[in-house]
C-alpha atoms as a PDB file:
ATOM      1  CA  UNK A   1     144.683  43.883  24.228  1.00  0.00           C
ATOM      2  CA  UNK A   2     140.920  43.776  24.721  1.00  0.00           C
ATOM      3  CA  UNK A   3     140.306  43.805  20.828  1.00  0.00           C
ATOM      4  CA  UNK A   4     142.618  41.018  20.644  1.00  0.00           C
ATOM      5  CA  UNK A   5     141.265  38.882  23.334  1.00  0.00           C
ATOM      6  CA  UNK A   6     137.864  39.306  21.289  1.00  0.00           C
ATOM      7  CA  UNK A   7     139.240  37.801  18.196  1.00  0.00           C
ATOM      8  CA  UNK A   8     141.100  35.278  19.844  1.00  0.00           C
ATOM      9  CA  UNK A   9     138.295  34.327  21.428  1.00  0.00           C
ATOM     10  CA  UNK A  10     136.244  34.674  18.260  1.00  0.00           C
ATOM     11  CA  UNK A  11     139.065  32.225  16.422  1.00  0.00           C
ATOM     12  CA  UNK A  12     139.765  35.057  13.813  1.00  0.00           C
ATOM     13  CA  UNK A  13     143.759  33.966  14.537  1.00  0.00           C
ATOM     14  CA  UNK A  14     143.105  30.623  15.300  1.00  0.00           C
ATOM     15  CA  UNK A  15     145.209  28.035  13.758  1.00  0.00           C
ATOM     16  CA  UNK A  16     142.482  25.472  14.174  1.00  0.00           C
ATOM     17  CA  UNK A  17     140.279  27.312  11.479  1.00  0.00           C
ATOM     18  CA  UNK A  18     142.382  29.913   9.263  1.00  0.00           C
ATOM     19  CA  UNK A  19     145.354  26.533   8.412  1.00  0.00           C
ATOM     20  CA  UNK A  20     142.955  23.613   7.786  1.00  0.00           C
ATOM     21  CA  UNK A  21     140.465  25.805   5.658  1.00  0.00           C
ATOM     22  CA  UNK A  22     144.146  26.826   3.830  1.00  0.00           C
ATOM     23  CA  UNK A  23     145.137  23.299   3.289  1.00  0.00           C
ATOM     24  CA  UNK A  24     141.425  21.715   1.737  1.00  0.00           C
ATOM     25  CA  UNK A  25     141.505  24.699  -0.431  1.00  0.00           C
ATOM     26  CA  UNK A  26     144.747  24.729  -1.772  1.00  0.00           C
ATOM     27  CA  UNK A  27     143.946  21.023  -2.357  1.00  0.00           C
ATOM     28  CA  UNK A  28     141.031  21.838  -4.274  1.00  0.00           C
ATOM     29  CA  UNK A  29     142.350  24.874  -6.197  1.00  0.00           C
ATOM     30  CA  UNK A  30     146.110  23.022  -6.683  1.00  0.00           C
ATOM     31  CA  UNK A  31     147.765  25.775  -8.005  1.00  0.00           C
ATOM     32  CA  UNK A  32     151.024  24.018  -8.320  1.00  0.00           C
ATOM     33  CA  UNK A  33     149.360  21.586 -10.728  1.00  0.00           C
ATOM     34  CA  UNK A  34     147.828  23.916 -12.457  1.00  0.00           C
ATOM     35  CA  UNK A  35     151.561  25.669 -13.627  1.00  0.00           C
ATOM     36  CA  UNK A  36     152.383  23.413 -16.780  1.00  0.00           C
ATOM     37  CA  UNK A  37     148.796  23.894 -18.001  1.00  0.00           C
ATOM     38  CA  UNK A  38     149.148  28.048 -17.498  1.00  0.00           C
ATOM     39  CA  UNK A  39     152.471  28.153 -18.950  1.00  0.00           C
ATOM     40  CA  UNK A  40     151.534  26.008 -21.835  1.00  0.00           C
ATOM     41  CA  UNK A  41     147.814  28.300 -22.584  1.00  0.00           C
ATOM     42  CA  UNK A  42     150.148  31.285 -21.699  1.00  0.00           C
ATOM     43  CA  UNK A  43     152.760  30.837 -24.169  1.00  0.00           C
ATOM     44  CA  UNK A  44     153.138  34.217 -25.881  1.00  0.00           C
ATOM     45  CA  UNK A  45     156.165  36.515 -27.556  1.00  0.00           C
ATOM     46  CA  UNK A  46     154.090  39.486 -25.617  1.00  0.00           C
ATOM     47  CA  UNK A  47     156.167  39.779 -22.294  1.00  0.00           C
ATOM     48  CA  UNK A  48     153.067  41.069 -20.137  1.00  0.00           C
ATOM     49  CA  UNK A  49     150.748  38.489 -20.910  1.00  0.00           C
ATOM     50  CA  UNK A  50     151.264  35.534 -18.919  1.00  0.00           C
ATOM     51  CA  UNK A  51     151.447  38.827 -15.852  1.00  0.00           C
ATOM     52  CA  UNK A  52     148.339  40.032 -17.484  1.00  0.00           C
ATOM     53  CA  UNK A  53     146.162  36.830 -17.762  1.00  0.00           C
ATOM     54  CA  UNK A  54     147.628  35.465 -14.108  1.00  0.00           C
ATOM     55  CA  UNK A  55     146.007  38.528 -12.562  1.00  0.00           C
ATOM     56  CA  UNK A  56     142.553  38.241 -14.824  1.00  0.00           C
ATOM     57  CA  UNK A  57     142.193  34.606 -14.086  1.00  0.00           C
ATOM     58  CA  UNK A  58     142.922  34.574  -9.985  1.00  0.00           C
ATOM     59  CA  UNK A  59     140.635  37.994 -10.137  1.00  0.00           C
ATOM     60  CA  UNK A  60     137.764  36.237 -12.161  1.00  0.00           C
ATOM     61  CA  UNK A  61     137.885  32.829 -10.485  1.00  0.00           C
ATOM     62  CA  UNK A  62     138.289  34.139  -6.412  1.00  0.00           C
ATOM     63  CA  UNK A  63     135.220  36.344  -7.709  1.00  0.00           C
ATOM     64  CA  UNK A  64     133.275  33.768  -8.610  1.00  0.00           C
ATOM     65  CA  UNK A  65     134.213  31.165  -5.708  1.00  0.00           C
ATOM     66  CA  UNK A  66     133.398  34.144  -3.311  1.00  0.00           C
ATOM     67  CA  UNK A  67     130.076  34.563  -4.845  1.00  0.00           C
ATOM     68  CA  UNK A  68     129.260  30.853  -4.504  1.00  0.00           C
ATOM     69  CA  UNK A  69     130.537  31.098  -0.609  1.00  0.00           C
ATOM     70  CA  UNK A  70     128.009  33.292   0.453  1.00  0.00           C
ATOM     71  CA  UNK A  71     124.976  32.720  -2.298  1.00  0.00           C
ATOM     72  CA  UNK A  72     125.949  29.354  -4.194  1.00  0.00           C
ATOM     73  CA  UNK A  73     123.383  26.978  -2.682  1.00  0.00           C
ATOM     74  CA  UNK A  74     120.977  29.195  -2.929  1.00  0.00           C
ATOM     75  CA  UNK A  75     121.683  30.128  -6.305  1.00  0.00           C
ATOM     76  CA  UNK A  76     122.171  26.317  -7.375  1.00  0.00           C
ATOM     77  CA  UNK A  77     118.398  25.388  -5.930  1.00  0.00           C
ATOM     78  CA  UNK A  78     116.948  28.732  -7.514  1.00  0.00           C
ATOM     79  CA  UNK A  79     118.645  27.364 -10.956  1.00  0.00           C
ATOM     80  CA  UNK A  80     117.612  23.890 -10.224  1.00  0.00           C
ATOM     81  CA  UNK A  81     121.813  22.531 -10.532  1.00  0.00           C
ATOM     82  CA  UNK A  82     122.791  19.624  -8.487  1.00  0.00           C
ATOM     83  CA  UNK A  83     126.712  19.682  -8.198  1.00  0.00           C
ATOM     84  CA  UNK A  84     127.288  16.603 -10.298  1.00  0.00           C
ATOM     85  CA  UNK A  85     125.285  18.238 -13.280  1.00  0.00           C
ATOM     86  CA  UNK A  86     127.746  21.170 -12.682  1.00  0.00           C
ATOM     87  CA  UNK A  87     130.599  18.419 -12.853  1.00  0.00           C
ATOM     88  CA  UNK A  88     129.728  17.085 -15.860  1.00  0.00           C
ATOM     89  CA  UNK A  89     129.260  20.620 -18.051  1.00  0.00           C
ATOM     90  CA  UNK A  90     132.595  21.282 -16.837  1.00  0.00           C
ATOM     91  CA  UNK A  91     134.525  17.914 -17.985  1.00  0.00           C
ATOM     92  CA  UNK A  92     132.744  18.539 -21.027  1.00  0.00           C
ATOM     93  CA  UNK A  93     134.540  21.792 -21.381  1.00  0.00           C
ATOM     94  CA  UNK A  94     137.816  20.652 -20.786  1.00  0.00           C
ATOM     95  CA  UNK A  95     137.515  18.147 -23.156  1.00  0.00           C
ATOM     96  CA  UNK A  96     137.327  20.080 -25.763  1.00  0.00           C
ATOM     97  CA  UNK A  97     140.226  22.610 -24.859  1.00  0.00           C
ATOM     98  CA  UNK A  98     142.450  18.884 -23.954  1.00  0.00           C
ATOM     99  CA  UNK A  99     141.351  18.154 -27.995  1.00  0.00           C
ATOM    100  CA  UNK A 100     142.465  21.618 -29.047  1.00  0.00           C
ATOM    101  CA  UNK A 101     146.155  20.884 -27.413  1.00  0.00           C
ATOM    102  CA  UNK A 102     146.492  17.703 -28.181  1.00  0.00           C
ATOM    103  CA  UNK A 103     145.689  17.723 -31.794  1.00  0.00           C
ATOM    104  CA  UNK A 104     145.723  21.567 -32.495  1.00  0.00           C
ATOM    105  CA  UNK A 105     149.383  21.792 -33.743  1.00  0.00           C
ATOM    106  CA  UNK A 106     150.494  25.092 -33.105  1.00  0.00           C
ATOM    107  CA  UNK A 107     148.078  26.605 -33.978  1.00  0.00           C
ATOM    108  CA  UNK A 108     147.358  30.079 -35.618  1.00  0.00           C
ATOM    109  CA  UNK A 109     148.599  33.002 -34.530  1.00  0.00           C
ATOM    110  CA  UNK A 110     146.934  36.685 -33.726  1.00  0.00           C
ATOM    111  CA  UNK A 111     148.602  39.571 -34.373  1.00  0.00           C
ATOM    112  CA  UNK A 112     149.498  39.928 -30.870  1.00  0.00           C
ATOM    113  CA  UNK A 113     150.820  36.190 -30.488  1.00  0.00           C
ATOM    114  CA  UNK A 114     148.194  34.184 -29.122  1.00  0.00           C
ATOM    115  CA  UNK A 115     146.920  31.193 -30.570  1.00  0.00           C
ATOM    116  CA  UNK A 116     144.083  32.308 -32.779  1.00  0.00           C
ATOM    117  CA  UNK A 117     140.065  31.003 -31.877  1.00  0.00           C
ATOM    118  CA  UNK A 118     141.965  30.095 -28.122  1.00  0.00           C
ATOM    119  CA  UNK A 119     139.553  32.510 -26.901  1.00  0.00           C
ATOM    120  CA  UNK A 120     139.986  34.477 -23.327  1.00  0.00           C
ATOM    121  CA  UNK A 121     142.230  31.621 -21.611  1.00  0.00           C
ATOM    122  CA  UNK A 122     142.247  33.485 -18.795  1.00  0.00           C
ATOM    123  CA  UNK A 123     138.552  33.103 -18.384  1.00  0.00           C
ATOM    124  CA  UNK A 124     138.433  29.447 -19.530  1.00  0.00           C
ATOM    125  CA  UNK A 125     139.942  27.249 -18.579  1.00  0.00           C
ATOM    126  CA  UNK A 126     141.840  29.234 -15.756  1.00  0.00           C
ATOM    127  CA  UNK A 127     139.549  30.740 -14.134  1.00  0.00           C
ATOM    128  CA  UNK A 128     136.881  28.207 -14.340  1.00  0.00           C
ATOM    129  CA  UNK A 129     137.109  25.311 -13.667  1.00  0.00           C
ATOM    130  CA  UNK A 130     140.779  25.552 -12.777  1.00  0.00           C
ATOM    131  CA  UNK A 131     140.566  28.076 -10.258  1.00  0.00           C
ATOM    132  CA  UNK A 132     136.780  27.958  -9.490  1.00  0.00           C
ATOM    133  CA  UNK A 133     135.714  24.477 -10.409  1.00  0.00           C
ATOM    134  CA  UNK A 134     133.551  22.077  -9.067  1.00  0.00           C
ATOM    135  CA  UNK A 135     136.527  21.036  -6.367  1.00  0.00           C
ATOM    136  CA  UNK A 136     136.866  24.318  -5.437  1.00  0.00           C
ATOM    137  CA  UNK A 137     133.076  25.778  -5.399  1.00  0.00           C
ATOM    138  CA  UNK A 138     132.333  22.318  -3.390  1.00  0.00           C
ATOM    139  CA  UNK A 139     134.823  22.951  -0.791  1.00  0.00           C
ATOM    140  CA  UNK A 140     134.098  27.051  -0.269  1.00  0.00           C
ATOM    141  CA  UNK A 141     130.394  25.915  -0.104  1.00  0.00           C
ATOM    142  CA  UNK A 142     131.169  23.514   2.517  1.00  0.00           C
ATOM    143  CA  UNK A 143     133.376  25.244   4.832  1.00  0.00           C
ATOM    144  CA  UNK A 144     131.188  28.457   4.747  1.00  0.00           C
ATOM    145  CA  UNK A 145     127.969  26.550   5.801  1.00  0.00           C
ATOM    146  CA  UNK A 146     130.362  24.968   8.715  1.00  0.00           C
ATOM    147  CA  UNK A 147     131.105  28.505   9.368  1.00  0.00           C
ATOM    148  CA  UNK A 148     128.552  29.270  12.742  1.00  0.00           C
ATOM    149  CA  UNK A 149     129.516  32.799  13.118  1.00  0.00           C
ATOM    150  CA  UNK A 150     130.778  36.041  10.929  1.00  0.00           C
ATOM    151  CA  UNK A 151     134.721  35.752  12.558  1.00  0.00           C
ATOM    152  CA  UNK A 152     134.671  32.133  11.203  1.00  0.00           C
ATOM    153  CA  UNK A 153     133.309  33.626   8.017  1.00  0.00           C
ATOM    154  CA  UNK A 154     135.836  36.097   7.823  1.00  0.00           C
ATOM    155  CA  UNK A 155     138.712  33.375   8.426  1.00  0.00           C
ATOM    156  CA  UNK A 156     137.483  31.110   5.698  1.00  0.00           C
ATOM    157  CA  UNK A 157     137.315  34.673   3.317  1.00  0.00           C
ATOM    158  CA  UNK A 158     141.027  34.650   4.384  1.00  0.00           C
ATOM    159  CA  UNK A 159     141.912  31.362   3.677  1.00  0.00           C
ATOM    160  CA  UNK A 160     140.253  31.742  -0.155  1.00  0.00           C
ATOM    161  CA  UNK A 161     142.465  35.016  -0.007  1.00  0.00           C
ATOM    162  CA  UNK A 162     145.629  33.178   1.053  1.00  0.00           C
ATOM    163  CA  UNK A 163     145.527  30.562  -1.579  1.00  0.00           C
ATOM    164  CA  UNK A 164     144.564  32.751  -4.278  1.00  0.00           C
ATOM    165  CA  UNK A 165     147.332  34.382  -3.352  1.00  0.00           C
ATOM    166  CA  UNK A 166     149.826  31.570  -3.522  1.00  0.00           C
ATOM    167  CA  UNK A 167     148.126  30.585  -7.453  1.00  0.00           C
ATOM    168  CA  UNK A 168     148.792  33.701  -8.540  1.00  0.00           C
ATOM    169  CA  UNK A 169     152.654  33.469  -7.356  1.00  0.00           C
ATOM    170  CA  UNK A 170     152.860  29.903  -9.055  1.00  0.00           C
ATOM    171  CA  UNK A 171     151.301  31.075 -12.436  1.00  0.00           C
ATOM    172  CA  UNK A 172     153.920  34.012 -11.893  1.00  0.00           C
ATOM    173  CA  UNK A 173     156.811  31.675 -11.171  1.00  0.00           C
ATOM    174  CA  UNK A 174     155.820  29.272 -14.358  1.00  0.00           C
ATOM    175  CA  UNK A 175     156.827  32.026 -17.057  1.00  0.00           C
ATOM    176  CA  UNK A 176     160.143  32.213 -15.657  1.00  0.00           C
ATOM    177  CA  UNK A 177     160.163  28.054 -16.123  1.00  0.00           C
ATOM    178  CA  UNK A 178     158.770  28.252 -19.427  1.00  0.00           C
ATOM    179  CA  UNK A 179     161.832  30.854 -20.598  1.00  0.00           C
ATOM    180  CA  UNK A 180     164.560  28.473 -18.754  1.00  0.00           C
ATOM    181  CA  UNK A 181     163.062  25.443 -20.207  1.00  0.00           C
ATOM    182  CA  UNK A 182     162.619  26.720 -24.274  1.00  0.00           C
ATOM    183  CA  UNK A 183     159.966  26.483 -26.681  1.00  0.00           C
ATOM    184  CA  UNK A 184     160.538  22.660 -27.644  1.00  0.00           C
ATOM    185  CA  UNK A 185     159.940  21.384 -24.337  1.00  0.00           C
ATOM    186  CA  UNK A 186     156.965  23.970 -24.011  1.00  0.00           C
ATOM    187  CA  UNK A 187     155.329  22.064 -27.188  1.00  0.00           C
ATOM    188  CA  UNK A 188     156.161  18.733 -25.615  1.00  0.00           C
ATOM    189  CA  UNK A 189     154.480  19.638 -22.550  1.00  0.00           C
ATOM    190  CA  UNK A 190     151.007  20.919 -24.197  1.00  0.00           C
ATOM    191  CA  UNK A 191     150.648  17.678 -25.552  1.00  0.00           C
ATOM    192  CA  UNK A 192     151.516  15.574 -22.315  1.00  0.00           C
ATOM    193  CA  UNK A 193     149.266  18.007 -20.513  1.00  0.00           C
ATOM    194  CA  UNK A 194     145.973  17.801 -23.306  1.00  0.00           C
ATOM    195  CA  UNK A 195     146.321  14.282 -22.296  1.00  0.00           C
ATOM    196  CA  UNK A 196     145.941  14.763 -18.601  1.00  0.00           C
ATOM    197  CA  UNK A 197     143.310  17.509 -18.859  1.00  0.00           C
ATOM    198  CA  UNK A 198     141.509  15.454 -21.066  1.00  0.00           C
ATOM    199  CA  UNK A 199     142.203  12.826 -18.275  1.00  0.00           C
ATOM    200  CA  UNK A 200     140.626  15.200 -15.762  1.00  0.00           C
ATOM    201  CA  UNK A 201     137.417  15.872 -18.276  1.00  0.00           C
ATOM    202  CA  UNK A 202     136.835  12.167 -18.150  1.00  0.00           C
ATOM    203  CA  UNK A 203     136.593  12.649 -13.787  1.00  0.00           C
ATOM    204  CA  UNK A 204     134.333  15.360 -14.471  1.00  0.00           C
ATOM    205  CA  UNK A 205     131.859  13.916 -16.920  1.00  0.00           C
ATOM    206  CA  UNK A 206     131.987  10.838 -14.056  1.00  0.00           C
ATOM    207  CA  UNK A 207     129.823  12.563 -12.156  1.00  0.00           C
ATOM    208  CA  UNK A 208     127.039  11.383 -15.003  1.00  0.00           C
ATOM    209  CA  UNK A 209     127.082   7.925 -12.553  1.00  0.00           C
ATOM    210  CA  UNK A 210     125.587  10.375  -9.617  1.00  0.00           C
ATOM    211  CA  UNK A 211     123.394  12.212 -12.185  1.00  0.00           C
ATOM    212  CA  UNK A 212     121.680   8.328 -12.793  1.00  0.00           C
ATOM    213  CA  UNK A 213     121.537   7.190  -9.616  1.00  0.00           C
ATOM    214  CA  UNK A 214     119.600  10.780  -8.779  1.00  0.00           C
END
């Protein structure tokens, strides 16, 4: 009871810091918007990997937004980043991967069924800047240096847990779409989506407006 009263007291279980650090996060991260786009990078004959690269990306991208929770500021001066410079490199990414599925066709195929020169999706684009991106980094940056104490710390560690957590279920839950809704509408919605990650690039490489003004 005593332990408890301590973490109470320390806001550990407090809905007033574990649920709103939840909510801004899984705003950031959106892992429900992100399910077309990882079914459509995912689409492979090999059953185990969409699994395999759902796992890899949430792994690699909570990785990196823990490391920028507790050290990005510090790294960012030490590299001499601002955040918009960081938003433009990665619209400038996604660009070129919303080119790639827009105009790409279907592409060549490995011997194990992905599309050939794709790369490691599950390091780019899922992982960053889907998972980790500048939304993301931004937010985990903020809420830690709002964080006064280690409990608070530990809650907002949760929270990045929890909604980590919940992409992994939806990039989980998107193969079993992708098999109900067939291989036509797959290719349909790689297009549609190229256009709205290029969309997205073009929000990104805004942040050259900030980059002037600085």
């Amino acid at each position: 009871m005593g332990m408890y009263s301590i973490l109470k007291k320390e806001k550990i279980l407090s809905f007033d810091v574990f649920f709103p650090a939840v909510t801004v996060l899984f705003v950031a991260m959106d892992p429900i918007g992100n399910m077309p786009l990882f079914m459509s990078l995912t689409n492979s004959p090999r059953e185990d990997y969409p699994k395999n690269t759902a796992r890899k990306s949430v792994l690699i991208g909570g990785a990196i937004l823990f490391v920028f929770a507790f050290a990005g500021e510090s790294f960012l001066k030490m590299m001499g980043i601002t955040l918009p410079s960081f938003r433009v490199a990665g619209g400038i990414m996604l660009f070129i991967i919303a080119l790639q599925m827009v105009f790409g066709g279907d592409g060549k195929k490995d011997d194990d069924g992905e599309t050939a020169g794709r790369g490691d999706v599950a390091v780019f684009p899922l992982a960053v800047p889907l998972i980790a991106g500048p939304a993301s980094i931004t937010t985990v940056m903020l809420l830690m240096s709002e964080a006064k104490t280690p409990a608070h710390q530990i809650t907002v560690s949760a929270a990045m847990v929890a909604v980590l957590g919940i992409s992994y279920a939806a990039f989980r839950l998107s193969g079993f779409v992708s098999r109900v809704l067939g291989e036509s509408f797959n290719q349909v919605i790689t297009k549609i989506l190229g256009l709205v990650l290029g969309a997205m690039a073009a929000q990104f490489v805004d942040g050259l407006k900030q980059l002037m003004i600085i």
